[in-house]
PDB file of N, CA and C in Angstrom:
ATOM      1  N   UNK A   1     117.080  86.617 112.964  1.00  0.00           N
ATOM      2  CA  UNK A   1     115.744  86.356 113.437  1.00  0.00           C
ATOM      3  C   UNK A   1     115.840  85.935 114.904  1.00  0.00           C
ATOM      4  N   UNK A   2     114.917  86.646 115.372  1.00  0.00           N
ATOM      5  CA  UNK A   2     114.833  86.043 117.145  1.00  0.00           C
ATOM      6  C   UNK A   2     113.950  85.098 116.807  1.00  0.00           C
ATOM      7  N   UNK A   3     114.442  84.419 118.707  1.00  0.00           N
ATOM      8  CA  UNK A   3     113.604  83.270 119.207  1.00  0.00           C
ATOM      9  C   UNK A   3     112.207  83.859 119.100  1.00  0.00           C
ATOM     10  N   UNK A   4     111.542  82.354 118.589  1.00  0.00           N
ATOM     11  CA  UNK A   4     109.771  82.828 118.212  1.00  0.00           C
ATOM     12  C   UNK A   4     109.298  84.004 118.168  1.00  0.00           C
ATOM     13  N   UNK A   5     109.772  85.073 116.749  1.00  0.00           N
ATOM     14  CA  UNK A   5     109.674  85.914 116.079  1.00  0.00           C
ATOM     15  C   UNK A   5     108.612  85.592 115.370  1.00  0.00           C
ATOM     16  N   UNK A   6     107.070  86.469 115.906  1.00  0.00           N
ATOM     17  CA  UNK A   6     106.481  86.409 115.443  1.00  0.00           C
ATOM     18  C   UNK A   6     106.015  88.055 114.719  1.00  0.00           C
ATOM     19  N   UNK A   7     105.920  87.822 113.320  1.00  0.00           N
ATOM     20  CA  UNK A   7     105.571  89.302 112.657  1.00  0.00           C
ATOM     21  C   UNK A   7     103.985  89.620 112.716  1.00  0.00           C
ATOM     22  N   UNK A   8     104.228  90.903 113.605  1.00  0.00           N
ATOM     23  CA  UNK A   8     102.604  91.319 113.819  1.00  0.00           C
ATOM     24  C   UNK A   8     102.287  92.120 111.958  1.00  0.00           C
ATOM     25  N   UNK A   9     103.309  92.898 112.197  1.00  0.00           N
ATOM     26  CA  UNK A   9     102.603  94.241 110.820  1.00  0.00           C
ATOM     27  C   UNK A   9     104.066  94.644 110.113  1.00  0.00           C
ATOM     28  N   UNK A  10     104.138  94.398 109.003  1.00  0.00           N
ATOM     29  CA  UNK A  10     105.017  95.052 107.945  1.00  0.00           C
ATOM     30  C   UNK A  10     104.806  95.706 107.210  1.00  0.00           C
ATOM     31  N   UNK A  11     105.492  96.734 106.549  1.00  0.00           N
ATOM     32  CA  UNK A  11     105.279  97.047 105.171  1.00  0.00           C
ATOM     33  C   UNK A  11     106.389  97.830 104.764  1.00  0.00           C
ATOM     34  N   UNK A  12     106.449  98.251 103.292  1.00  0.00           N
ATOM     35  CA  UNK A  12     107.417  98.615 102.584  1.00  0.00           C
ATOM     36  C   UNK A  12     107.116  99.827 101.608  1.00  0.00           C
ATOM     37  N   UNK A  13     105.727 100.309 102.231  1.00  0.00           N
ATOM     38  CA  UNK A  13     105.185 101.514 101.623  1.00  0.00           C
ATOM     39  C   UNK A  13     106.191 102.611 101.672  1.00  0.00           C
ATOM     40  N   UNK A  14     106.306 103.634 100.921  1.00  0.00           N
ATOM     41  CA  UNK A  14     106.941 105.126 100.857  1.00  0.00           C
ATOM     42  C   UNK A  14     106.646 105.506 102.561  1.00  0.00           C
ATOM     43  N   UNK A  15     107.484 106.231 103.087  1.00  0.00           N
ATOM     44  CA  UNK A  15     107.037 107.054 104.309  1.00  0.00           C
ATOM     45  C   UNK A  15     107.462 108.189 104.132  1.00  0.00           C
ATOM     46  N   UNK A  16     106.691 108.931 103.537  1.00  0.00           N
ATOM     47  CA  UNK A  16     106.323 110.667 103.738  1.00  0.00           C
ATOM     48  C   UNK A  16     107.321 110.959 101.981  1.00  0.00           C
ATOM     49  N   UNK A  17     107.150 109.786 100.899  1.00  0.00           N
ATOM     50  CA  UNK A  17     107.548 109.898  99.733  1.00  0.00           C
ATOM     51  C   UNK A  17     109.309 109.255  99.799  1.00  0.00           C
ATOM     52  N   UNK A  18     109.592 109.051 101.042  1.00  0.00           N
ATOM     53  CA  UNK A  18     111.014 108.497 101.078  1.00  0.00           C
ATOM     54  C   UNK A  18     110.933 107.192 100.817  1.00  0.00           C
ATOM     55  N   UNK A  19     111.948 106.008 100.154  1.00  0.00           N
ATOM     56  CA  UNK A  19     111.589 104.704  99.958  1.00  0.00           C
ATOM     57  C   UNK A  19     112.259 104.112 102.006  1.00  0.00           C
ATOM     58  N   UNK A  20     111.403 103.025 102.322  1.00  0.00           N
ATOM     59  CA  UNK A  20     111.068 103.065 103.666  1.00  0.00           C
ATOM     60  C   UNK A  20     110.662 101.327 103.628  1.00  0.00           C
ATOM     61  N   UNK A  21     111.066 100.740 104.673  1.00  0.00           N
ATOM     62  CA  UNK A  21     110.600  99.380 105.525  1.00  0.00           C
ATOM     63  C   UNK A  21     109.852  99.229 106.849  1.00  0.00           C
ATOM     64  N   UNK A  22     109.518  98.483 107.283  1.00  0.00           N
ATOM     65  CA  UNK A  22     108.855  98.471 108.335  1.00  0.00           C
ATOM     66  C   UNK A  22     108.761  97.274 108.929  1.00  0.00           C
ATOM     67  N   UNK A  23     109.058  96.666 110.083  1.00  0.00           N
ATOM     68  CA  UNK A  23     108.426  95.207 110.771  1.00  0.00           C
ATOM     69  C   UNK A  23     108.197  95.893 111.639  1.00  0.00           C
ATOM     70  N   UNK A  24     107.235  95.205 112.621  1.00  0.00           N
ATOM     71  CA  UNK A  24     106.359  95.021 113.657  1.00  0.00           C
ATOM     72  C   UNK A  24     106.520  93.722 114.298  1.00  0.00           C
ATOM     73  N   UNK A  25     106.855  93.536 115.618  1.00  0.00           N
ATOM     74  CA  UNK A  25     106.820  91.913 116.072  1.00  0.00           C
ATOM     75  C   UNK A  25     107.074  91.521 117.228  1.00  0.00           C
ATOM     76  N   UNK A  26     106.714  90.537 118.138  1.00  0.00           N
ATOM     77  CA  UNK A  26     107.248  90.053 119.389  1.00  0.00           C
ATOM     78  C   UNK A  26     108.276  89.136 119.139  1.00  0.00           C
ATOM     79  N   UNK A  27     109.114  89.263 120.441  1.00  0.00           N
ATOM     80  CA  UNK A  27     110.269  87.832 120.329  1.00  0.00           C
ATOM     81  C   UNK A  27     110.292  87.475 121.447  1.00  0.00           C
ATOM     82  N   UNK A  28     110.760  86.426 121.980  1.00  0.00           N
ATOM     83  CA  UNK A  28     111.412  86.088 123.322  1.00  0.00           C
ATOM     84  C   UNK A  28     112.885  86.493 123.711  1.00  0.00           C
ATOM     85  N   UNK A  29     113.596  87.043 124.693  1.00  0.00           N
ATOM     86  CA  UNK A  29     114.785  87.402 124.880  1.00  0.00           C
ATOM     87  C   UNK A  29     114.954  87.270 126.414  1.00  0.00           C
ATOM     88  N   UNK A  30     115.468  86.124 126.463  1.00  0.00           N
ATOM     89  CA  UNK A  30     116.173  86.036 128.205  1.00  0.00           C
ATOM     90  C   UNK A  30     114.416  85.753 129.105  1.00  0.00           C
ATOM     91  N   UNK A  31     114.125  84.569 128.470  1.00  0.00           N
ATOM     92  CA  UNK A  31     112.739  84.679 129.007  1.00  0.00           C
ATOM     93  C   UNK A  31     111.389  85.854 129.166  1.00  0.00           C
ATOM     94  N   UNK A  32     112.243  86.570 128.639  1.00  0.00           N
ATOM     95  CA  UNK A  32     110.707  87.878 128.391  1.00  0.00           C
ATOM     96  C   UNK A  32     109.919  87.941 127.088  1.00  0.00           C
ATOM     97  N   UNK A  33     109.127  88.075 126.648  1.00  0.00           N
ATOM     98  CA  UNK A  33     107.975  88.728 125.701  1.00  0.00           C
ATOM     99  C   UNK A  33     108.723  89.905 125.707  1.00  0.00           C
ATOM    100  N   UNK A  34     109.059  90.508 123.982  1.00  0.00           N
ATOM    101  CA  UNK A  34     108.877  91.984 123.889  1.00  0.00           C
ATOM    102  C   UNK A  34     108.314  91.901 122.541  1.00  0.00           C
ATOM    103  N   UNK A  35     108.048  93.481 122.620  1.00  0.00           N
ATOM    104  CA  UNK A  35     107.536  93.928 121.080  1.00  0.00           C
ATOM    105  C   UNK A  35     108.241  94.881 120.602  1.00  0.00           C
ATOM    106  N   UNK A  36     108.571  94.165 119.419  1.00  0.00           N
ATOM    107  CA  UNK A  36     109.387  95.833 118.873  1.00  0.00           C
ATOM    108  C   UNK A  36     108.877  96.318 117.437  1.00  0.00           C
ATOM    109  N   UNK A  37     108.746  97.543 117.010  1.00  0.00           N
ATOM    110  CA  UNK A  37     108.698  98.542 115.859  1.00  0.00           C
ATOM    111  C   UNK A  37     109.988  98.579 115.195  1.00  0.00           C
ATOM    112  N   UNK A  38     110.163  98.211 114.083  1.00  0.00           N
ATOM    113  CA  UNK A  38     111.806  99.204 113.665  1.00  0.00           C
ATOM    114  C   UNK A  38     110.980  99.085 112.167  1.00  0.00           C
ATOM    115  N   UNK A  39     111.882 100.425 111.684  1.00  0.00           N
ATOM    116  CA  UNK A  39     111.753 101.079 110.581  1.00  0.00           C
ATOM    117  C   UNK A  39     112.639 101.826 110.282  1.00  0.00           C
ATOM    118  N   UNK A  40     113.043 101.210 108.746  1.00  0.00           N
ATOM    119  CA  UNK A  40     114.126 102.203 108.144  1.00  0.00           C
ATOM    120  C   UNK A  40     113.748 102.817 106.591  1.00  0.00           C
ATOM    121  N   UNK A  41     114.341 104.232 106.705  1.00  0.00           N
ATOM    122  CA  UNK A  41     113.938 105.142 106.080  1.00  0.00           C
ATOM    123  C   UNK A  41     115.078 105.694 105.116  1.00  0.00           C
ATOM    124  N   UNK A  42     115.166 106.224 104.176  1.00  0.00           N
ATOM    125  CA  UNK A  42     116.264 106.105 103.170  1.00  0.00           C
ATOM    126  C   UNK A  42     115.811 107.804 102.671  1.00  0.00           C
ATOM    127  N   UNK A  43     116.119 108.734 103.342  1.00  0.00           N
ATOM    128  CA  UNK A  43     115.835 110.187 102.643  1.00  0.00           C
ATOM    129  C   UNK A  43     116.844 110.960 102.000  1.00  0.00           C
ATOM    130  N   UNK A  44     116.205 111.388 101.104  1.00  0.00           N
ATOM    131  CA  UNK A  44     117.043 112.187 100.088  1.00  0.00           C
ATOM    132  C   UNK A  44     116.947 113.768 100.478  1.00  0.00           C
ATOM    133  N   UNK A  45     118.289 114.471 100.279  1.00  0.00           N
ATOM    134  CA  UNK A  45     117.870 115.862 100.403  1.00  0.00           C
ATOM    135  C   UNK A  45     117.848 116.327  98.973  1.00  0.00           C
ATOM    136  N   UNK A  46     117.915 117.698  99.016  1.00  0.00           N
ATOM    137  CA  UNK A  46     117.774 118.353  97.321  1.00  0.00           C
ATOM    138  C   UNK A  46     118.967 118.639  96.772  1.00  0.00           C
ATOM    139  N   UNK A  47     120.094 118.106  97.627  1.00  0.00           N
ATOM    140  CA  UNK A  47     121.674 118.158  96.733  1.00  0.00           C
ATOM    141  C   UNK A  47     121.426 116.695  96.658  1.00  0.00           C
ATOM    142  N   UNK A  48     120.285 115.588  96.720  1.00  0.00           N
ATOM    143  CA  UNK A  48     120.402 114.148  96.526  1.00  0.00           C
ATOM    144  C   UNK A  48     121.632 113.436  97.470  1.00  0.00           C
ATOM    145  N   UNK A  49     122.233 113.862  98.444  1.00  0.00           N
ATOM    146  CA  UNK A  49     122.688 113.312  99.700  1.00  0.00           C
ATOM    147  C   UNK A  49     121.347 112.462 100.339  1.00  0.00           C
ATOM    148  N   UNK A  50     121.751 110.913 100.389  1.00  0.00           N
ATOM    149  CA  UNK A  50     121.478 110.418 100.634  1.00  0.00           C
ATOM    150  C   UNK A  50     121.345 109.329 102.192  1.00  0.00           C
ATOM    151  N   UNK A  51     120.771 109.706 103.366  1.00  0.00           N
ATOM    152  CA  UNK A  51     120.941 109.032 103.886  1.00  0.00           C
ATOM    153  C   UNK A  51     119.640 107.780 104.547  1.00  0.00           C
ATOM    154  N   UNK A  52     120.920 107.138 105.939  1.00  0.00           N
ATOM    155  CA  UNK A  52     120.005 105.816 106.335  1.00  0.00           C
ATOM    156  C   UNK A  52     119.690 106.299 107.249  1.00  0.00           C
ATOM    157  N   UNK A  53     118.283 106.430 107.856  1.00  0.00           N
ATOM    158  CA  UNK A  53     117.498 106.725 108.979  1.00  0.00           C
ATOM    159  C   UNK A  53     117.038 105.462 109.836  1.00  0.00           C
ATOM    160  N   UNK A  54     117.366 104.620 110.646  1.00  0.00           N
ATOM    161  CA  UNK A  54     116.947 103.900 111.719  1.00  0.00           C
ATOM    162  C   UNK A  54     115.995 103.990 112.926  1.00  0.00           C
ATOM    163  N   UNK A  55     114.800 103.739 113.103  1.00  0.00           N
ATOM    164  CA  UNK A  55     114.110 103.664 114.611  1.00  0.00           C
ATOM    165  C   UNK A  55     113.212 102.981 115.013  1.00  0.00           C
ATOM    166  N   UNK A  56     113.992 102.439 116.179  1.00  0.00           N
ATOM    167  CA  UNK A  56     113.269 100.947 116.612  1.00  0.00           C
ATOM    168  C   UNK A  56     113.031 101.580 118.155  1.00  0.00           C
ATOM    169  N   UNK A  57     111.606 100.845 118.198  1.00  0.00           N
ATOM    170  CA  UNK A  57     111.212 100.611 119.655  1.00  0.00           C
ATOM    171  C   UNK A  57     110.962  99.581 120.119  1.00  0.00           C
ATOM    172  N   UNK A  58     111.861  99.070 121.207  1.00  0.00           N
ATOM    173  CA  UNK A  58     111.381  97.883 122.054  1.00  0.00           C
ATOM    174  C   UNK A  58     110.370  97.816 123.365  1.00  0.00           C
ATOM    175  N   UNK A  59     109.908  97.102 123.855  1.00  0.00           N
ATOM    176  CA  UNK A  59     108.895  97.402 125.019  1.00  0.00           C
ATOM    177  C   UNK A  59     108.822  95.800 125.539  1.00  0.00           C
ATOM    178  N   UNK A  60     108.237  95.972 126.742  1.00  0.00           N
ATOM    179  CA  UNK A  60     108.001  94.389 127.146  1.00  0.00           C
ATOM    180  C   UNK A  60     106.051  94.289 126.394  1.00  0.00           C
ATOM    181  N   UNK A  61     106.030  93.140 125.886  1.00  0.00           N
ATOM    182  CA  UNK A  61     105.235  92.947 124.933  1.00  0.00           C
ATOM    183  C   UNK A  61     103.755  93.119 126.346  1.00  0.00           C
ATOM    184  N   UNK A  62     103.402  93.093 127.191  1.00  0.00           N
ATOM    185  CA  UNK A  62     102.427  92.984 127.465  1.00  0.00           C
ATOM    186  C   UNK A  62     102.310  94.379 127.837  1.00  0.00           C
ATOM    187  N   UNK A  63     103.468  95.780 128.176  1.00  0.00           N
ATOM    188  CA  UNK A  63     103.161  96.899 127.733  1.00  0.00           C
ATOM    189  C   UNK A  63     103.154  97.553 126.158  1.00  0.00           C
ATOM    190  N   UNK A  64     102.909  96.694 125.480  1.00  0.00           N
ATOM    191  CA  UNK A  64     103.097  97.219 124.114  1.00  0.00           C
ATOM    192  C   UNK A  64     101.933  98.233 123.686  1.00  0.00           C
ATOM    193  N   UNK A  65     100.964  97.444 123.922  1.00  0.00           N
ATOM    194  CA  UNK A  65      99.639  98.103 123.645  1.00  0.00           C
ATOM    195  C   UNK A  65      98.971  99.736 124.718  1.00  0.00           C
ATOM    196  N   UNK A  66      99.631  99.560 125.684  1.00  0.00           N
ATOM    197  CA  UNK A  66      99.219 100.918 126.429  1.00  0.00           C
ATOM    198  C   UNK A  66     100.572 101.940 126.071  1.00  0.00           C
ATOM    199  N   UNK A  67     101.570 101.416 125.428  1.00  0.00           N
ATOM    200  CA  UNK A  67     102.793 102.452 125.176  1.00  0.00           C
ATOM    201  C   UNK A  67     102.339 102.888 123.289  1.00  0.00           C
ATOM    202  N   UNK A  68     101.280 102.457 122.450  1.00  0.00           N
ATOM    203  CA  UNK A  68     100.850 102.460 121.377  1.00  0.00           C
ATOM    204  C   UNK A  68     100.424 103.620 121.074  1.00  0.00           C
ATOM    205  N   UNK A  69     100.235 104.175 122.021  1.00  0.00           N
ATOM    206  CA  UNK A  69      99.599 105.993 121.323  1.00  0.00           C
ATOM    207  C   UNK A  69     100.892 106.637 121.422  1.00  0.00           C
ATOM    208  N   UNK A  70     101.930 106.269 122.643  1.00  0.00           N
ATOM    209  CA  UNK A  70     103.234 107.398 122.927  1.00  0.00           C
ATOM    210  C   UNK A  70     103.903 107.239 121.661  1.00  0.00           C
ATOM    211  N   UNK A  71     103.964 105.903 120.782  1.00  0.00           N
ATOM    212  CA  UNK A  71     104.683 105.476 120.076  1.00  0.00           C
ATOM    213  C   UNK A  71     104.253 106.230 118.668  1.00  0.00           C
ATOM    214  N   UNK A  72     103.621 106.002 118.335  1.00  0.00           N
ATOM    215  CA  UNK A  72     102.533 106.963 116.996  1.00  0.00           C
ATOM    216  C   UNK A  72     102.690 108.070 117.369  1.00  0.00           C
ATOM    217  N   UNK A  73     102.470 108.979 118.340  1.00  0.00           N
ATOM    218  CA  UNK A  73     102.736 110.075 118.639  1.00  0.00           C
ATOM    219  C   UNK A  73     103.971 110.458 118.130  1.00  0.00           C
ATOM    220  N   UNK A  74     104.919 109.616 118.538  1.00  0.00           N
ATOM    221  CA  UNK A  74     106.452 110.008 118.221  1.00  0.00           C
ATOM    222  C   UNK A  74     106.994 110.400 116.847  1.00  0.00           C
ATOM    223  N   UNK A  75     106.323 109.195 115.795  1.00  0.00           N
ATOM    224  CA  UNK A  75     106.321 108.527 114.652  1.00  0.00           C
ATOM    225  C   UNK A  75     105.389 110.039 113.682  1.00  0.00           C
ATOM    226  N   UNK A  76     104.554 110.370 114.563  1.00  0.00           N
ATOM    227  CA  UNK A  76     103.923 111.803 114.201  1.00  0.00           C
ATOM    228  C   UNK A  76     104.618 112.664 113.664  1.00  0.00           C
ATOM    229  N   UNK A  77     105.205 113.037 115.030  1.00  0.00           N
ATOM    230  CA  UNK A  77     105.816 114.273 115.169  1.00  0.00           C
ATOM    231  C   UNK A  77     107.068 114.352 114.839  1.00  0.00           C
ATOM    232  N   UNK A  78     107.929 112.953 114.567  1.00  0.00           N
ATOM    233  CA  UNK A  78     109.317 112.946 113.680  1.00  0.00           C
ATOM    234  C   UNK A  78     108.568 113.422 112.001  1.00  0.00           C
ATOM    235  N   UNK A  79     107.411 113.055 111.565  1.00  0.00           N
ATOM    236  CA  UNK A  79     107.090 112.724 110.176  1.00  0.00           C
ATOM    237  C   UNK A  79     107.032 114.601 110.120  1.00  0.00           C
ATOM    238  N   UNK A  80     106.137 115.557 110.524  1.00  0.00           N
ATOM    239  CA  UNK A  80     105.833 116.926 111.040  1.00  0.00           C
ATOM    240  C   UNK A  80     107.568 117.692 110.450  1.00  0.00           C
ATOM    241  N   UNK A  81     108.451 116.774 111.031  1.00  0.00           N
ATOM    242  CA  UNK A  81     109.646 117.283 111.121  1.00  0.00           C
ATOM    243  C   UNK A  81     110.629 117.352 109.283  1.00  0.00           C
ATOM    244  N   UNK A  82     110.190 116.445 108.569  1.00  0.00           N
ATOM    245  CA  UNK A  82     110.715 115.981 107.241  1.00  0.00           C
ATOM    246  C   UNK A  82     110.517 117.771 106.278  1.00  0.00           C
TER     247      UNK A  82
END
């Protein structure tokens, strides 16, 4: 846990039927505000090979909110890709 880790948005819903985590949150690091996304994703193929999918975005927290569409966008168009 980071310094004053505060959790904006979690969840632990399926993502795109894969079992999947999620935090959302600011911390302090070296005197800065950031915000970060990470989410991990656990997909199966159809020989049931199983792997761990990782992706986190960090940002300085007071660009968090104008980098919020690039970020969903991304999160889009990886999901497009499954």
């Amino acid at each position: 846990m980071s310094k004053d880790f505060t959790r904006l948005n979690f969840s632990t819903d399926d993502f795109d039927g894969f079992p999947s985590s999620m935090i959302e949150g600011s911390y302090d690091h070296l005197g800065t505000r950031l915000h970060t996304y990470n989410r991990v994703v656990i997909p199966v193929t159809s020989t049931f090979e199983r792997y761990l999918v990782q992706f986190t975005v960090t940002t300085l927290a007071d660009q968090a909110a104008a980098a919020a569409a690039d970020v969903q966008g991304f999160l889009d168009a990886k999901r497009a890709e499954y």
